[in-house]
Structure formats: C-alpha cells, structure tokens
Protein backbone atom coordinates (compact mmCIF):
# COMPACT_ATOMS: atom_id res chain seq x y z
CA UNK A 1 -38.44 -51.36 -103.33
CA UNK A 2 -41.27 -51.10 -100.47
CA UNK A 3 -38.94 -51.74 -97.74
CA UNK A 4 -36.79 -48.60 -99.33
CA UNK A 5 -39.81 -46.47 -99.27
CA UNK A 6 -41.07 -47.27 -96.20
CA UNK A 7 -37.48 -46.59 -94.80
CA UNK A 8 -37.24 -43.54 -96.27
CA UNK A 9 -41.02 -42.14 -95.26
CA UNK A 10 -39.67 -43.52 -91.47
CA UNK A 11 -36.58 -40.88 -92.20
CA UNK A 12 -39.06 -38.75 -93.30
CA UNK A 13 -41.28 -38.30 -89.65
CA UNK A 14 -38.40 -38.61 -87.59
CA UNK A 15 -37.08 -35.54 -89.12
CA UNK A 16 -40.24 -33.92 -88.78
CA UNK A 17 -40.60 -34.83 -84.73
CA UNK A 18 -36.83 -33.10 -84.56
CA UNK A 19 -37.99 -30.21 -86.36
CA UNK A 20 -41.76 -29.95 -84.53
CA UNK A 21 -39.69 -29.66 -81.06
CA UNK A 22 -36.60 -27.22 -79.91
CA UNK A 23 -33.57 -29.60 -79.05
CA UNK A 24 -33.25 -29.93 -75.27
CA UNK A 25 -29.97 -27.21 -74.84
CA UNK A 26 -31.97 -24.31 -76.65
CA UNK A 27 -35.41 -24.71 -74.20
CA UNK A 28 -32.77 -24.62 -70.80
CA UNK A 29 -31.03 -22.01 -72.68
CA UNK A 30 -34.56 -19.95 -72.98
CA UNK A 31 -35.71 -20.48 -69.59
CA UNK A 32 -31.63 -19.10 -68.09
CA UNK A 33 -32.38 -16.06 -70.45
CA UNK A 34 -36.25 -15.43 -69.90
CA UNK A 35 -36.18 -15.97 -66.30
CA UNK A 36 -36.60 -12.39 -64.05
CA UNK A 37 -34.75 -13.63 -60.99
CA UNK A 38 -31.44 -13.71 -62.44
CA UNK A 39 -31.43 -10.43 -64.85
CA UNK A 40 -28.39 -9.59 -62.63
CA UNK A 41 -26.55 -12.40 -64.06
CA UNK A 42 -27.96 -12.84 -67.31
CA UNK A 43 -30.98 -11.39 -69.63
CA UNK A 44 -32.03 -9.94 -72.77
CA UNK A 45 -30.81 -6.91 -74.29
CA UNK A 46 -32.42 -3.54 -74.36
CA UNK A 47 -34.82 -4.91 -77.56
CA UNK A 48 -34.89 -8.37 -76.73
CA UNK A 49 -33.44 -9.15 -80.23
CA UNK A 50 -30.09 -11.39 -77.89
CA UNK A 51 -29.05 -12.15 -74.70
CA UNK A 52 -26.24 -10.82 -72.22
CA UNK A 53 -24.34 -12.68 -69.46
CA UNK A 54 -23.48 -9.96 -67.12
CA UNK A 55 -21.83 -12.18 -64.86
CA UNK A 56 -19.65 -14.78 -66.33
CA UNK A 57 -17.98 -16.21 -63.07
CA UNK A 58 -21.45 -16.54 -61.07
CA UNK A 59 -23.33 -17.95 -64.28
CA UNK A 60 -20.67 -20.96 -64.17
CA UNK A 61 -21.01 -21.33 -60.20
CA UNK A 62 -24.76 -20.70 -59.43
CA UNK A 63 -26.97 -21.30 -62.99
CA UNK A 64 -25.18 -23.86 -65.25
CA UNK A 65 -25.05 -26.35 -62.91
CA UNK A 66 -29.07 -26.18 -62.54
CA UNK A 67 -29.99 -27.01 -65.79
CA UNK A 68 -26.87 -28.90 -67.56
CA UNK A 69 -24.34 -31.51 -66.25
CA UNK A 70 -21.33 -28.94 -66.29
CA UNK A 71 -20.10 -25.30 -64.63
CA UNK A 72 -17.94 -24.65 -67.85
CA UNK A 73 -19.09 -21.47 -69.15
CA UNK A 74 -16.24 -21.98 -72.28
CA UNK A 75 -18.20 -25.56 -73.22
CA UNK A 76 -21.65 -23.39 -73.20
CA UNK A 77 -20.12 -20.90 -75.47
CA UNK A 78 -19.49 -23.18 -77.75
CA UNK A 79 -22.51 -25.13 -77.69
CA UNK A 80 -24.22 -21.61 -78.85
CA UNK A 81 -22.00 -21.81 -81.58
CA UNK A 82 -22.65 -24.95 -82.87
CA UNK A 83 -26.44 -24.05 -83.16
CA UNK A 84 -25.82 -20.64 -85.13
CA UNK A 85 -25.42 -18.12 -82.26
CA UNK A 86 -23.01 -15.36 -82.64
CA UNK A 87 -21.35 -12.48 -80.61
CA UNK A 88 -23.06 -9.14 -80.68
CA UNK A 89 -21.03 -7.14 -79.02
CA UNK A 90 -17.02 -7.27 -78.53
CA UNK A 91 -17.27 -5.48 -75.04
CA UNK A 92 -19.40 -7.91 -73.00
CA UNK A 93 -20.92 -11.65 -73.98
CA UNK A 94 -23.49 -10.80 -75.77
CA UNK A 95 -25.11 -13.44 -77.93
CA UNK A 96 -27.76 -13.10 -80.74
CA UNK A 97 -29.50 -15.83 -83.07
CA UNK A 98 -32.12 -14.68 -85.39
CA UNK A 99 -34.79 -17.06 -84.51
CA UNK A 100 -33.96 -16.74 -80.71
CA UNK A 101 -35.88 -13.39 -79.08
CA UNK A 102 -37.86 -12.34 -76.12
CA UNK A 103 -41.54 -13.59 -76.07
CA UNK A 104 -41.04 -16.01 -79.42
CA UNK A 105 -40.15 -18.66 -77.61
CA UNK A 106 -41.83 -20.65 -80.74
CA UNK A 107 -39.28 -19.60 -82.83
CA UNK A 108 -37.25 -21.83 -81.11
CA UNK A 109 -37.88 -25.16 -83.26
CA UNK A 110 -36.52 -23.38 -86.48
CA UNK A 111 -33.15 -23.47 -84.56
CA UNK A 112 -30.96 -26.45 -85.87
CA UNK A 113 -27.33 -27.90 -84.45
CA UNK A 114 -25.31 -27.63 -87.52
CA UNK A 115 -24.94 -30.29 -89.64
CA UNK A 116 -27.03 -32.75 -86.91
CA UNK A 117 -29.49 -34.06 -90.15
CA UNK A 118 -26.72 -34.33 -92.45
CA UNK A 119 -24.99 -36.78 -90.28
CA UNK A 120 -28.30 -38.43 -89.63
CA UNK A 121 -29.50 -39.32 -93.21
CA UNK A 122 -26.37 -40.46 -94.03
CA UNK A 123 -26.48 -43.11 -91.26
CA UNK A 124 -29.95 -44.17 -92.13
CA UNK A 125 -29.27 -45.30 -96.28
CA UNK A 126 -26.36 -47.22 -94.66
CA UNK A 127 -28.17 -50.13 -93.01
CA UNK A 128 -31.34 -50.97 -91.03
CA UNK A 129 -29.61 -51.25 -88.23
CA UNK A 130 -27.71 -47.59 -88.48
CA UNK A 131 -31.47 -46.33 -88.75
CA UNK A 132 -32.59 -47.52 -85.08
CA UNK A 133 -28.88 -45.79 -83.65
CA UNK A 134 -29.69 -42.73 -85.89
CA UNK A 135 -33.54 -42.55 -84.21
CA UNK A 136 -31.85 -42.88 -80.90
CA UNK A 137 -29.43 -40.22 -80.91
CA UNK A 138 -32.33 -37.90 -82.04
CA UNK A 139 -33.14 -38.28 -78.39
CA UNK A 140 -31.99 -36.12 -75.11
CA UNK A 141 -29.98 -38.32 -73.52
CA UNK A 142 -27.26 -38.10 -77.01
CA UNK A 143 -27.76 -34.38 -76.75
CA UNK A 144 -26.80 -34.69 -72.94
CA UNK A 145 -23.62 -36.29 -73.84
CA UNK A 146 -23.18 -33.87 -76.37
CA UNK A 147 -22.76 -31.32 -73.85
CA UNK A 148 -20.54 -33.59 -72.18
CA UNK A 149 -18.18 -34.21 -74.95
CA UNK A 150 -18.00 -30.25 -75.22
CA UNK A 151 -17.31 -29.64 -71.71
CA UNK A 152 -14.28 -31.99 -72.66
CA UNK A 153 -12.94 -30.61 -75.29
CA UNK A 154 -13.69 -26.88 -74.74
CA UNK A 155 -12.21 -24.05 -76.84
CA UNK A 156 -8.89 -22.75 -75.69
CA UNK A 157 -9.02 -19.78 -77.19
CA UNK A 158 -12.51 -18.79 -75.09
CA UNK A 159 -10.86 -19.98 -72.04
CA UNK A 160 -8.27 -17.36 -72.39
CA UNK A 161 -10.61 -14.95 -73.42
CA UNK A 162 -12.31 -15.42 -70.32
CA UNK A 163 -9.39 -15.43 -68.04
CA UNK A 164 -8.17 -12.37 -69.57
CA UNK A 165 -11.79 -11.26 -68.60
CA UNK A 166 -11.63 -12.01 -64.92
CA UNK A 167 -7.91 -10.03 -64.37
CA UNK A 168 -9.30 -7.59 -66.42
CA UNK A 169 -11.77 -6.86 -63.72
CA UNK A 170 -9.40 -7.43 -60.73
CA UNK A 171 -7.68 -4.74 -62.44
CA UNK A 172 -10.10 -2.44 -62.28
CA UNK A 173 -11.53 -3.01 -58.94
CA UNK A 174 -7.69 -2.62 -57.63
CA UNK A 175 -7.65 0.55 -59.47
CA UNK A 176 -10.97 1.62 -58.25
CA UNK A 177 -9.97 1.19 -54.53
CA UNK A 178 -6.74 2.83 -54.86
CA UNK A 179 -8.84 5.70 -56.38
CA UNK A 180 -11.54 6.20 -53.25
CA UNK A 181 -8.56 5.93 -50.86
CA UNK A 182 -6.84 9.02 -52.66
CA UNK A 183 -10.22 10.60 -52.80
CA UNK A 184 -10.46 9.64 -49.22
CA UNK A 185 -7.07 11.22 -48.12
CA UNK A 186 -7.72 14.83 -50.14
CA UNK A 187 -10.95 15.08 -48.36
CA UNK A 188 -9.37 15.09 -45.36
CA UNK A 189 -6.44 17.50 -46.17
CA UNK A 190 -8.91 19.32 -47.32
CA UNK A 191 -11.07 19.71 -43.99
CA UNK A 192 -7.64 20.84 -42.10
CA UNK A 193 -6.69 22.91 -44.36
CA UNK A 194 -10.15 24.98 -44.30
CA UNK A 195 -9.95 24.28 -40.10
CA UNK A 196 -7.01 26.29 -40.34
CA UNK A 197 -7.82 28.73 -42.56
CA UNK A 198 -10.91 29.34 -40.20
CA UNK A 199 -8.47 29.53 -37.08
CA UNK A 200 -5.88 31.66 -38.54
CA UNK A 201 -8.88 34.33 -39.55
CA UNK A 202 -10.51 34.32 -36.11
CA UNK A 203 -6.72 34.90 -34.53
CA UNK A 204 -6.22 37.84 -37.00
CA UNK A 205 -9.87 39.28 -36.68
CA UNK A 206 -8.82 38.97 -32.27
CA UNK A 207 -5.32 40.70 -33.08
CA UNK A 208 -6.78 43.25 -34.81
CA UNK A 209 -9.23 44.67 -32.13
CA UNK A 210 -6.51 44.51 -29.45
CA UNK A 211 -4.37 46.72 -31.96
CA UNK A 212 -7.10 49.47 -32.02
CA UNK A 213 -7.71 50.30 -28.33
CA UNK A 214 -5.38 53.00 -26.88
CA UNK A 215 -2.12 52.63 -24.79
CA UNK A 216 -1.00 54.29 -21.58
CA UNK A 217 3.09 52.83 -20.69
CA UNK A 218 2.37 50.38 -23.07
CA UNK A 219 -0.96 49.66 -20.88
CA UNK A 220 -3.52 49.07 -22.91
CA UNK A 221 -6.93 51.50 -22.02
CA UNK A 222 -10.22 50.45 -22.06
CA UNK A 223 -12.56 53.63 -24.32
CA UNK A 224 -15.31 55.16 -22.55
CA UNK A 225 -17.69 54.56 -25.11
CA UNK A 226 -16.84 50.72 -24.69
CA UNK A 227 -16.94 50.95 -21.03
CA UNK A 228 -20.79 52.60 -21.10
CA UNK A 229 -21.20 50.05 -23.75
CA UNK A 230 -20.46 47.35 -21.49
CA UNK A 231 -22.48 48.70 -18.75
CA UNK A 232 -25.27 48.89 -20.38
C-alpha cells in the first residue's frame, strides 16, 4: 500500500515539473515568432493575440532548420495542432492559441500536447518499470523525435494546401509582369502619339503664316510692316 502511494505521489511531481516548464517545441516556437529580425518572414499579428508566417517557402529553407531537426513546414503545422493551435485566418497562415500572445511568454506552460498525460498515467499504474520509460519520455529528446515522427508522416492535405499556395503566387507574379509590360507599351504609344500631335500643330501653326502673306505670280511678298519689323 506504501509502495502504491509513494508511486503515485512520484506521478504526482513529475506531472507538476511538465506543467512548471513549456515543452521544448512551444519555447523555439516563441523565440521564431518574438524575434524582430525575421518579421518579414514571420511575426505577430496587428494585436499580438497570434502569429503570421508571411513567407512559407523561406520559413522552411532559412528558420526551421535553426531551431528543429526538419525544413517541413507541413510537419510544423501539424505539430501546432497537436498542442491546441488553430487557423485564424483562411487567407494567409495565421495561427492563434489562447494562452500563446506577445509579451506573455509565461503563459506558455499552461499549453499542453493533447492527450500527452493521459498516455502517461496510464503507463505508470501498469508496472514499475513503465514508470521510469514514462519519466523519460517527459524529457526533450522524446519530444525531438516527436517532431521527427511528424516530419514523417506529415498531413497530405496541408501539403497540397501549400502547393496550391506556391502556384497560386507564381500566378500572380506572371500576371503581374504581363501587366507592367502592357503598362510599359501604352506609355510609350502614348509619348508618340502626343510627339506627333505636337509636330502636326507646329506644321499647321508654319502653314498657316505662309498662307497669310500676299502673292505677286504666285510669288509670295514680303509686307512692309514685316520688313521694318525685321529691320528693326
């Protein structure tokens, strides 16, 4: 009956360690989101109430690989789903968890995997020696291969998403060039169209004068006026 007790008060403070501490992915998540040099790429919202990743392609390439063992932005996504996350916003990837915010970072520890403590008790009343695996996996190096078993078996459905994200954008920037070439091209009608307007009106103003002065055998005469004009 002691040994039961004492087994279950052992439960006991190793759930309270997990709980005093924000699991490993959460903290490297924090310090991606919180970090100025890389609002570009990705940051907080306008209120600081989620977090947006701008940049999909060059959040795989340049700022996963810093802080986790993978560049699979699909096995991230679903990492933020298994600890409560959810989309904000259907237009960009925009995430939002209640306890996760700008400048709470303490928040951070009420944050739980789902289902991670369920798992765990049920281990411990199984045998003494389930109890010592249980308080190792409540370490990093399980949540590291965690990660890892996500980056294998990452959602297909968000890999689509996010290939249909990519042409989306080739799309556009296609479309966008093709635009500022036409824009390009009626500029410059434009310009040689007004050149000869211009040209046209100084021919006609010319023709005009020439018209006015007098003719002698179809000799055209120069008017005194103009002549003193001249000479003076």
């Amino acid at each position: 009956m002691a040994s039961h007790d004492q087994c279950e008060q052992e439960s006991l403070l190793d759930h309270a360690k997990m709980l005093s501490s924000p699991p490993p992915f959460l903290l490297k998540t924090y310090m991606l989101v919180d970090n100025p040099a890389t609002d570009a790429t990705i940051s907080w919202n306008a209120d600081g109430t989620a977090f947006v990743v701008w940049q999909p392609a060059e959040f795989s390439r340049d700022l996963l690989p810093t802080l986790f063992k993978h560049c699979n932005f699909s096995s991230f996504v679903r990492q933020l789903n298994t600890y409560g996350f959810r989309k904000a916003a259907t237009s960009r990837w925009e995430f939002c968890n209640d306890m996760f915010r700008r400048g709470e970072r303490e928040l951070l520890s009420n944050i739980r995997r789902r289902g991670a403590w369920e798992r765990k008790s049920s281990l411990r009343r199984s045998s003494s020696s389930s109890r010592i695996q249980v308080r190792n996996a409540a370490n990093e190096p399980a949540v590291l291969h965690e990660d890892e078993e996500d980056r294998g078996s990452s959602s297909a459905s968000s890999s689509s998403e996010y290939s249909n994200l990519l042409d989306e954008n080739k799309k556009l920037k296609r479309q966008n060039e093709e635009l500022n070439s036409e824009l390009k091209n009626m500029k410059s009608k434009c310009k040689q169209l007004l050149d000869l307007v211009d040209s046209l009106r100084s021919s006609a103003v010319v023709e005009q004068d020439e018209n006015q002065k007098p003719k002698l055998f179809g000799v055209r005469l120069e008017v005194a006026g103009e002549n003193k004009r001249k000479r003076e």
